[in-house]
PDB file of N, CA and C in Angstrom:
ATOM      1  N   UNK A   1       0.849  -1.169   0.000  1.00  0.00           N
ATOM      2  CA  UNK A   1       0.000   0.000   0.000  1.00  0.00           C
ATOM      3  C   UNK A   1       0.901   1.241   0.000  1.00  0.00           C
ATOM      4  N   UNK A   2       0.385   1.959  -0.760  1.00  0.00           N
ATOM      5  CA  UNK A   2       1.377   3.415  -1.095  1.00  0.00           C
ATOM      6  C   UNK A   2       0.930   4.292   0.229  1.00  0.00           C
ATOM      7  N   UNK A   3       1.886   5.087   0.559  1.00  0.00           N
ATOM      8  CA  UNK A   3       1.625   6.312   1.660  1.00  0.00           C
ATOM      9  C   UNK A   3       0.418   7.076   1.426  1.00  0.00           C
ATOM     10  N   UNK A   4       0.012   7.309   0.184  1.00  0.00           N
ATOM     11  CA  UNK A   4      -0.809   8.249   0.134  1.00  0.00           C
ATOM     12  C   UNK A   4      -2.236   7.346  -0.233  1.00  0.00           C
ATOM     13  N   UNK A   5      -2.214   6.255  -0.161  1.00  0.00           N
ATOM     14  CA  UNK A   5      -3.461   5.239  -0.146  1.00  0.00           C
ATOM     15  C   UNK A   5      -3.457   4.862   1.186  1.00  0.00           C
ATOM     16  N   UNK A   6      -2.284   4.592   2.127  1.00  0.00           N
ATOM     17  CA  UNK A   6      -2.036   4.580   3.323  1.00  0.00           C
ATOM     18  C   UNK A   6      -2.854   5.507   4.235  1.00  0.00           C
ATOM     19  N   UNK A   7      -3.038   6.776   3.821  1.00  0.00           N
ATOM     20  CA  UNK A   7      -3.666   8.078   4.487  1.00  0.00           C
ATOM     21  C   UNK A   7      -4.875   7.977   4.153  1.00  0.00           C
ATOM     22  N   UNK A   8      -5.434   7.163   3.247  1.00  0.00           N
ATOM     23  CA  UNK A   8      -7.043   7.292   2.618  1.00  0.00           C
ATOM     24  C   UNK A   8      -7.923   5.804   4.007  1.00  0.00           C
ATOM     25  N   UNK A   9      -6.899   4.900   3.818  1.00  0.00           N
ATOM     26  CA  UNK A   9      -7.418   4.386   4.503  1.00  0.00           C
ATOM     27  C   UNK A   9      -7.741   4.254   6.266  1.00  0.00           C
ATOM     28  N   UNK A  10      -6.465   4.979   6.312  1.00  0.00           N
ATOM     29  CA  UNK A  10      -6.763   5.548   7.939  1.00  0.00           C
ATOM     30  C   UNK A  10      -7.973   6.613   8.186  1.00  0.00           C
ATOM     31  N   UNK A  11      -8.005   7.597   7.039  1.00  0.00           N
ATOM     32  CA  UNK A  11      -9.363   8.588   7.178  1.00  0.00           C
ATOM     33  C   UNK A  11     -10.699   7.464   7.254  1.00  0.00           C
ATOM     34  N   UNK A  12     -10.545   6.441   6.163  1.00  0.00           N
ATOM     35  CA  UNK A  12     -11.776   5.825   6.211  1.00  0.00           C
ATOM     36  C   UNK A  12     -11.889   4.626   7.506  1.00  0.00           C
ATOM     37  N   UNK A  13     -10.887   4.790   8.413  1.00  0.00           N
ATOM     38  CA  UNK A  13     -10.475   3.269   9.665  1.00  0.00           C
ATOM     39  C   UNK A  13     -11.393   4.227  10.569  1.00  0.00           C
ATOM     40  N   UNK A  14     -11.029   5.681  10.559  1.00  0.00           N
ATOM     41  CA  UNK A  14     -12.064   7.182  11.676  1.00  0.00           C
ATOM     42  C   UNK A  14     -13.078   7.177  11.212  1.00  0.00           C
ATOM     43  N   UNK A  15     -13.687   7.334   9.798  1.00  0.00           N
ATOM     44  CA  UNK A  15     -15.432   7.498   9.469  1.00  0.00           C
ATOM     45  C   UNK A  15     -16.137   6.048   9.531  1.00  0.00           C
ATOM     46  N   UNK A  16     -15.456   5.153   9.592  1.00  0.00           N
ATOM     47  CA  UNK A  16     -16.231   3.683   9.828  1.00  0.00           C
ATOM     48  C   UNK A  16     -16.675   3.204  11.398  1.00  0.00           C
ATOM     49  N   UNK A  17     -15.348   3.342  11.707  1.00  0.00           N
ATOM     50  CA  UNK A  17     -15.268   2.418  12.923  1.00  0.00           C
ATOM     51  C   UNK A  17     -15.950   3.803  13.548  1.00  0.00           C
ATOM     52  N   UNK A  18     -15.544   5.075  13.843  1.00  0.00           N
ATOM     53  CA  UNK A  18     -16.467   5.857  15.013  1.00  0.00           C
ATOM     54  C   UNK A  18     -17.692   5.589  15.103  1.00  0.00           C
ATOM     55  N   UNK A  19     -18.172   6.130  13.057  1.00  0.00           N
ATOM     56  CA  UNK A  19     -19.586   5.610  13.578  1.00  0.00           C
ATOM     57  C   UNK A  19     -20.335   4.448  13.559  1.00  0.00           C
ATOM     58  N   UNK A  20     -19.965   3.413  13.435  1.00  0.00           N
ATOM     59  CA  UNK A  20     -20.052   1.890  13.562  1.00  0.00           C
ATOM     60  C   UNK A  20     -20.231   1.681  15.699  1.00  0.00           C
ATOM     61  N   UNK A  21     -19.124   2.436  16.043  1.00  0.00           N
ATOM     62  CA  UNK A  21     -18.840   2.068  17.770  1.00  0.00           C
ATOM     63  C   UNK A  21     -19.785   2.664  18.344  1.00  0.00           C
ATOM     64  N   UNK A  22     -20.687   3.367  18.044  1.00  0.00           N
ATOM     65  CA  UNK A  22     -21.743   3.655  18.873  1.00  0.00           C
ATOM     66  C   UNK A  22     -21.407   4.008  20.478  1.00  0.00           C
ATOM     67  N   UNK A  23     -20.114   4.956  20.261  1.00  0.00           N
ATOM     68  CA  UNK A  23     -19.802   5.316  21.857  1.00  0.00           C
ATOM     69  C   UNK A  23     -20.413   6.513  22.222  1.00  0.00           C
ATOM     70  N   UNK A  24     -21.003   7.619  21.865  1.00  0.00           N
ATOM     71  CA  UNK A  24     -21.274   8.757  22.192  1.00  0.00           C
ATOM     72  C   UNK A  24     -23.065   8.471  21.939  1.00  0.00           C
ATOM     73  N   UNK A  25     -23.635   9.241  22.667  1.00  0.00           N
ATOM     74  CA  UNK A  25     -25.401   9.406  22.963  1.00  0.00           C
ATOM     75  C   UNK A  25     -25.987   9.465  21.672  1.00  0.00           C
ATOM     76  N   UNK A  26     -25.290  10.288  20.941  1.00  0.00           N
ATOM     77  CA  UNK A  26     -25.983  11.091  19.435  1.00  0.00           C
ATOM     78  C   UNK A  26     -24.752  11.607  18.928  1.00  0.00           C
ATOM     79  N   UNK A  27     -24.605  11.767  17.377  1.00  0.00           N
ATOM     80  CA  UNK A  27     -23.455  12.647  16.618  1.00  0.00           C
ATOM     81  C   UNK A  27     -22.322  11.314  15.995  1.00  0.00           C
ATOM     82  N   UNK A  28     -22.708   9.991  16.425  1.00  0.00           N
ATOM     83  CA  UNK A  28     -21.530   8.739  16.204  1.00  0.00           C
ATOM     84  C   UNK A  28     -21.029   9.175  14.438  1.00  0.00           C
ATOM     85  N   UNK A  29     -22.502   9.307  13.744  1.00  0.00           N
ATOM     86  CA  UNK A  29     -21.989   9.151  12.048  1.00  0.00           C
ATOM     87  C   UNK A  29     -20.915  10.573  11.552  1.00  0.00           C
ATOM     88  N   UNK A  30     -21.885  11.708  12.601  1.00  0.00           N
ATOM     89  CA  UNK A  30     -21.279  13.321  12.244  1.00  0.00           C
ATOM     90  C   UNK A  30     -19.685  12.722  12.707  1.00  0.00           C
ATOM     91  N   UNK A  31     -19.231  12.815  13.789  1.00  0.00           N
ATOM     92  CA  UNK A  31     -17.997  12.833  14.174  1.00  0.00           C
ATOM     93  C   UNK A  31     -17.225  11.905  13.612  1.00  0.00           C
ATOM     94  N   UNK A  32     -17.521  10.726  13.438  1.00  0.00           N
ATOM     95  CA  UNK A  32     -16.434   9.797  12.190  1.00  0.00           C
ATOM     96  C   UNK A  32     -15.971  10.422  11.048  1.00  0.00           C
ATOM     97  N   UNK A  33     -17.091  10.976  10.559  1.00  0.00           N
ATOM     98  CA  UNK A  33     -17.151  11.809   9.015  1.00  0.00           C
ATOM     99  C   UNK A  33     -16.356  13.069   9.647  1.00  0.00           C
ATOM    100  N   UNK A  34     -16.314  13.862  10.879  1.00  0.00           N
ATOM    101  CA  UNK A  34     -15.558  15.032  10.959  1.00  0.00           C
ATOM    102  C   UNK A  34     -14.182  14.528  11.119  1.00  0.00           C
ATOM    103  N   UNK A  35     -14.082  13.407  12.081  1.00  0.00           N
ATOM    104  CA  UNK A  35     -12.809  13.097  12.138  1.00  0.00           C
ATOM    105  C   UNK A  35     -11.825  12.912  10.718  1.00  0.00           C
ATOM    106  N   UNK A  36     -12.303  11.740   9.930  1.00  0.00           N
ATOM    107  CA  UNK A  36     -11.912  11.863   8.691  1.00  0.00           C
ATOM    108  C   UNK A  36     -11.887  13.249   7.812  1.00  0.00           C
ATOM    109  N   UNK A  37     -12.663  13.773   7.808  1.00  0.00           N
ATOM    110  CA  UNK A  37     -12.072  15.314   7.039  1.00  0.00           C
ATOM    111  C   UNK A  37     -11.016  16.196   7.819  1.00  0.00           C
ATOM    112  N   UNK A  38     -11.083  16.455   9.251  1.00  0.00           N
ATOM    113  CA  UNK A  38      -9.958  16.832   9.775  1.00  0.00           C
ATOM    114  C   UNK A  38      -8.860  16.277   8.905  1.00  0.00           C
ATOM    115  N   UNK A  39      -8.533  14.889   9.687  1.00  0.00           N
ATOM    116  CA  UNK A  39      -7.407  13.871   9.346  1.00  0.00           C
ATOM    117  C   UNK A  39      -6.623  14.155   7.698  1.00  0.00           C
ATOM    118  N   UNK A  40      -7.711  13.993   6.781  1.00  0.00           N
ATOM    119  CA  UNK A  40      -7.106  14.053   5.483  1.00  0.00           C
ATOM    120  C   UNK A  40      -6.726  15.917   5.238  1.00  0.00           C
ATOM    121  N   UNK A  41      -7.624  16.500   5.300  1.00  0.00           N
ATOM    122  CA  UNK A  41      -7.018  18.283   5.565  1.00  0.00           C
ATOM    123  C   UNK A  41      -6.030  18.930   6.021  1.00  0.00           C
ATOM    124  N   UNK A  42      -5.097  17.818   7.630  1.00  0.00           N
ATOM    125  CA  UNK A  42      -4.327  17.718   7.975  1.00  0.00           C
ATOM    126  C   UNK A  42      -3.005  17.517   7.301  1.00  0.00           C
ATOM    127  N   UNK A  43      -3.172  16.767   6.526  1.00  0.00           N
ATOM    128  CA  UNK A  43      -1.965  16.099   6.138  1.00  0.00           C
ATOM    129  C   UNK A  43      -2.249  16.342   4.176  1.00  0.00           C
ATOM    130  N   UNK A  44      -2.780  17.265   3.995  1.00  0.00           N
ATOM    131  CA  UNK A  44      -2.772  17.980   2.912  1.00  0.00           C
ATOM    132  C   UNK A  44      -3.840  17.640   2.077  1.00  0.00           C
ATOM    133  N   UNK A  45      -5.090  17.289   2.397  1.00  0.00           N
ATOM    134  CA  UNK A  45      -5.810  16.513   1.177  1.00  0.00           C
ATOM    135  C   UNK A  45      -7.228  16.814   1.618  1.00  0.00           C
ATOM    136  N   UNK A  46      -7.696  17.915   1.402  1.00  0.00           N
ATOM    137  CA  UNK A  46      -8.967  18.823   1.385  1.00  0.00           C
ATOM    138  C   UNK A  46     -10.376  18.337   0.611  1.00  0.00           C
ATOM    139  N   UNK A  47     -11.411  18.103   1.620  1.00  0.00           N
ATOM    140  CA  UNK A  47     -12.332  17.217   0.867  1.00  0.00           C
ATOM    141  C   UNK A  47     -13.155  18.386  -0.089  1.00  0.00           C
ATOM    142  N   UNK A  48     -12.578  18.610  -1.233  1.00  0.00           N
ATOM    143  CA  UNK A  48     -13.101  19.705  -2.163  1.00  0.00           C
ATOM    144  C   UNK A  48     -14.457  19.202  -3.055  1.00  0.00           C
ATOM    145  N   UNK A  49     -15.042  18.110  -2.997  1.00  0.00           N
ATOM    146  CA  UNK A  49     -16.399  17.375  -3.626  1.00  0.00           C
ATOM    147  C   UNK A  49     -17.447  17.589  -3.048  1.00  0.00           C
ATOM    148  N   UNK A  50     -18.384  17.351  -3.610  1.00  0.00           N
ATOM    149  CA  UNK A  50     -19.804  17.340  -3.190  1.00  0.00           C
ATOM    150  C   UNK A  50     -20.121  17.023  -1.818  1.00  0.00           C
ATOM    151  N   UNK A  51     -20.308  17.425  -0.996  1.00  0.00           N
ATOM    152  CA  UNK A  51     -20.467  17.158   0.636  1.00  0.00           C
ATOM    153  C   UNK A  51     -21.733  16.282   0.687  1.00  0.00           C
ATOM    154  N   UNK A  52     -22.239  16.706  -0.478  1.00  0.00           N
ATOM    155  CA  UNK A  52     -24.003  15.397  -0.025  1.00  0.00           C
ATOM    156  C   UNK A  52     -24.079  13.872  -0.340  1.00  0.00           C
ATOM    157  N   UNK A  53     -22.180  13.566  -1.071  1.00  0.00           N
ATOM    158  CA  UNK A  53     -21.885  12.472  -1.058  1.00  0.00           C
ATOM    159  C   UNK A  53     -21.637  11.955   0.696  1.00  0.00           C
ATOM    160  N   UNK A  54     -21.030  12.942   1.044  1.00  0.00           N
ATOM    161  CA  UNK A  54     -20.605  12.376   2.123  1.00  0.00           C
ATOM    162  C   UNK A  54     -21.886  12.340   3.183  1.00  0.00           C
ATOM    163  N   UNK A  55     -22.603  12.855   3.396  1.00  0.00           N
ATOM    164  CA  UNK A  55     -23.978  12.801   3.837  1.00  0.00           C
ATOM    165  C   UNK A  55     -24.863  11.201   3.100  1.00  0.00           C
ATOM    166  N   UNK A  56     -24.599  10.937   2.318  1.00  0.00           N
ATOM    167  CA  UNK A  56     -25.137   9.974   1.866  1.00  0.00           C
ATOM    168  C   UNK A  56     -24.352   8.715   1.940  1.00  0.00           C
ATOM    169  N   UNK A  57     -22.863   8.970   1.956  1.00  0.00           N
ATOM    170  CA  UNK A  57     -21.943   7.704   2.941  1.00  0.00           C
ATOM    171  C   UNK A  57     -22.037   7.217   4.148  1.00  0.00           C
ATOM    172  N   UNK A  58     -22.228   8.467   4.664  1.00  0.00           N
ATOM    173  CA  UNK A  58     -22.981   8.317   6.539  1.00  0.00           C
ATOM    174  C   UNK A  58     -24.129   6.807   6.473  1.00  0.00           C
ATOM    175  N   UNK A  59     -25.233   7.607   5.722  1.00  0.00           N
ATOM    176  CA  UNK A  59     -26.409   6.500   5.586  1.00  0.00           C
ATOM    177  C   UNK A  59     -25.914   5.329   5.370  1.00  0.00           C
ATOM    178  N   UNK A  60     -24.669   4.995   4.165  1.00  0.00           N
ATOM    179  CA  UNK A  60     -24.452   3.682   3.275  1.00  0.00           C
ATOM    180  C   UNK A  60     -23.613   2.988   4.955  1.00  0.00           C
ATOM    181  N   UNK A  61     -23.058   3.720   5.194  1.00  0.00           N
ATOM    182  CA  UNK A  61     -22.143   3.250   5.990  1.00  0.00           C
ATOM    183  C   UNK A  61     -22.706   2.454   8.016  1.00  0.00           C
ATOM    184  N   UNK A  62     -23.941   3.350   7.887  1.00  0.00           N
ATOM    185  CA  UNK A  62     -24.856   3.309   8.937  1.00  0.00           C
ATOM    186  C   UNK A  62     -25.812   1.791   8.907  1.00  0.00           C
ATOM    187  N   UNK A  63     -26.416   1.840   7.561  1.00  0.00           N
ATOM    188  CA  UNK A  63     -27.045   0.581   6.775  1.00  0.00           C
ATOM    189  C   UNK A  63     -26.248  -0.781   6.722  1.00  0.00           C
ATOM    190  N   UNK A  64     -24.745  -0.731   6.769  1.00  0.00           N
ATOM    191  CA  UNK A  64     -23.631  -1.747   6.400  1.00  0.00           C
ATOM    192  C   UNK A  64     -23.419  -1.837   5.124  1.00  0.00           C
ATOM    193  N   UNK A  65     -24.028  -0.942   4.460  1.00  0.00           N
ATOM    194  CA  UNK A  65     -23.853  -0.947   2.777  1.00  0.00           C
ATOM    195  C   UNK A  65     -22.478  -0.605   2.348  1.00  0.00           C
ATOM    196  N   UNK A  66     -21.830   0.167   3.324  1.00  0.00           N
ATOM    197  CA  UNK A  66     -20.346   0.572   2.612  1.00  0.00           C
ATOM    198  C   UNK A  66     -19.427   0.569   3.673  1.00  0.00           C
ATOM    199  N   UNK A  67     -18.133  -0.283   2.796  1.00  0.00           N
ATOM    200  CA  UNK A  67     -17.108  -0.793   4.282  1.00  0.00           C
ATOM    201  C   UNK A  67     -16.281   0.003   4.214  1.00  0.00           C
ATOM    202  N   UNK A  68     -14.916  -0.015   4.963  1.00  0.00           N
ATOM    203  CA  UNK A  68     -13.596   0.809   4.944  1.00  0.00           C
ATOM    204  C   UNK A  68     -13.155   1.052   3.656  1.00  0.00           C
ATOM    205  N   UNK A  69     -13.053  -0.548   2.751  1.00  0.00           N
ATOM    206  CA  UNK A  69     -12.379   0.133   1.525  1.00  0.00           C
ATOM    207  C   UNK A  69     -13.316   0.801   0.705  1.00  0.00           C
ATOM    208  N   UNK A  70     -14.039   1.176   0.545  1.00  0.00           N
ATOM    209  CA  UNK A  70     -15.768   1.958  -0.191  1.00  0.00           C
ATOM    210  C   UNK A  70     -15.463   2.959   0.156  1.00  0.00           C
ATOM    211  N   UNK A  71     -15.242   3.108   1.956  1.00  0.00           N
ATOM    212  CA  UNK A  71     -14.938   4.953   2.102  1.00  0.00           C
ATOM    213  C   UNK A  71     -13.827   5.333   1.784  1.00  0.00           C
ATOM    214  N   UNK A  72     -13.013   4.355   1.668  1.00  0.00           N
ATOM    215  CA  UNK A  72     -11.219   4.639   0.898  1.00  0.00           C
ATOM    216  C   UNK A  72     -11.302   5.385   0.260  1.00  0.00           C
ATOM    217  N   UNK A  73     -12.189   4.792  -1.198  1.00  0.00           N
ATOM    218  CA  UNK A  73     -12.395   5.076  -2.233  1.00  0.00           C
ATOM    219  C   UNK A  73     -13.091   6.688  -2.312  1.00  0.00           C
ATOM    220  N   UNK A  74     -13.836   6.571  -1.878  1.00  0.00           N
ATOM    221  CA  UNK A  74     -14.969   7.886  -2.249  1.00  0.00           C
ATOM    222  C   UNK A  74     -14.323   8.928  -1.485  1.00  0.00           C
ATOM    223  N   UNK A  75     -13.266   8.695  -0.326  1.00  0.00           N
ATOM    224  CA  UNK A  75     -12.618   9.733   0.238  1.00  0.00           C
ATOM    225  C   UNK A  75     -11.617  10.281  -0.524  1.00  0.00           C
ATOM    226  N   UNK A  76     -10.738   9.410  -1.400  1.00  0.00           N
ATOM    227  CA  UNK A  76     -10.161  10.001  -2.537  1.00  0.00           C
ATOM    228  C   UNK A  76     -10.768  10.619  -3.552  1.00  0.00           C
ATOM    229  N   UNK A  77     -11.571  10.177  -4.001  1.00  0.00           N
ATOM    230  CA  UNK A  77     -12.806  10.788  -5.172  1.00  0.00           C
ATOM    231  C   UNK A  77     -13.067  12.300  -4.435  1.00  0.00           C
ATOM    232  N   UNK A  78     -13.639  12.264  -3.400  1.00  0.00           N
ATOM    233  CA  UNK A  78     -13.877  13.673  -2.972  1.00  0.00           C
ATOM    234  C   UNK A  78     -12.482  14.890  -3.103  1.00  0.00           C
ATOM    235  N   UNK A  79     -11.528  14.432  -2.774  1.00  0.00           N
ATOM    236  CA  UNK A  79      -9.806  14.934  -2.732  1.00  0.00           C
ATOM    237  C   UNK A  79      -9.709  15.286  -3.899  1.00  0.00           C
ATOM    238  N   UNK A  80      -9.871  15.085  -5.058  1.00  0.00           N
ATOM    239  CA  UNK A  80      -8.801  14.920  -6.355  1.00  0.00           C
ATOM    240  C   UNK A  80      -9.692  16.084  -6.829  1.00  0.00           C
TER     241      UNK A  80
END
């Protein structure tokens, strides 16, 4: 795995697993998804795409419809 596929998948290890863990009362899907945009913004890679994808990953991801490597993916798609 390349460094910079390396960084896609750690953003998507924060928007899965937070909101998958169901540790906080309310906000589990918001804060995975914030964590991951922090994370990748951080380290140079600005989610410049459609934000209502990512609103609609929340759902896929909430449903079990979309795993780590799915948000890999679409987290780069949003970047480029």
């Amino acid at each position: 795995m390349t460094p910079i596929a390396a960084l896609f998948d750690i953003a998507a290890a924060y928007y899965v697993h937070i909101a998958q863990a169901q540790v906080f009362l309310d906000g589990n899907k918001r804060t995975g998804a914030a964590a991951a945009i922090v994370f990748l913004d951080a380290n140079g890679y600005p989610i410049t795409g459609n934000s209502m994808r990512i609103h609609e990953a929340l759902l896929a991801v909430a449903k079990g419809e979309m795993d780590r490597a799915g948000m890999a993916v679409l987290l780069r798609e949003l970047t480029a």
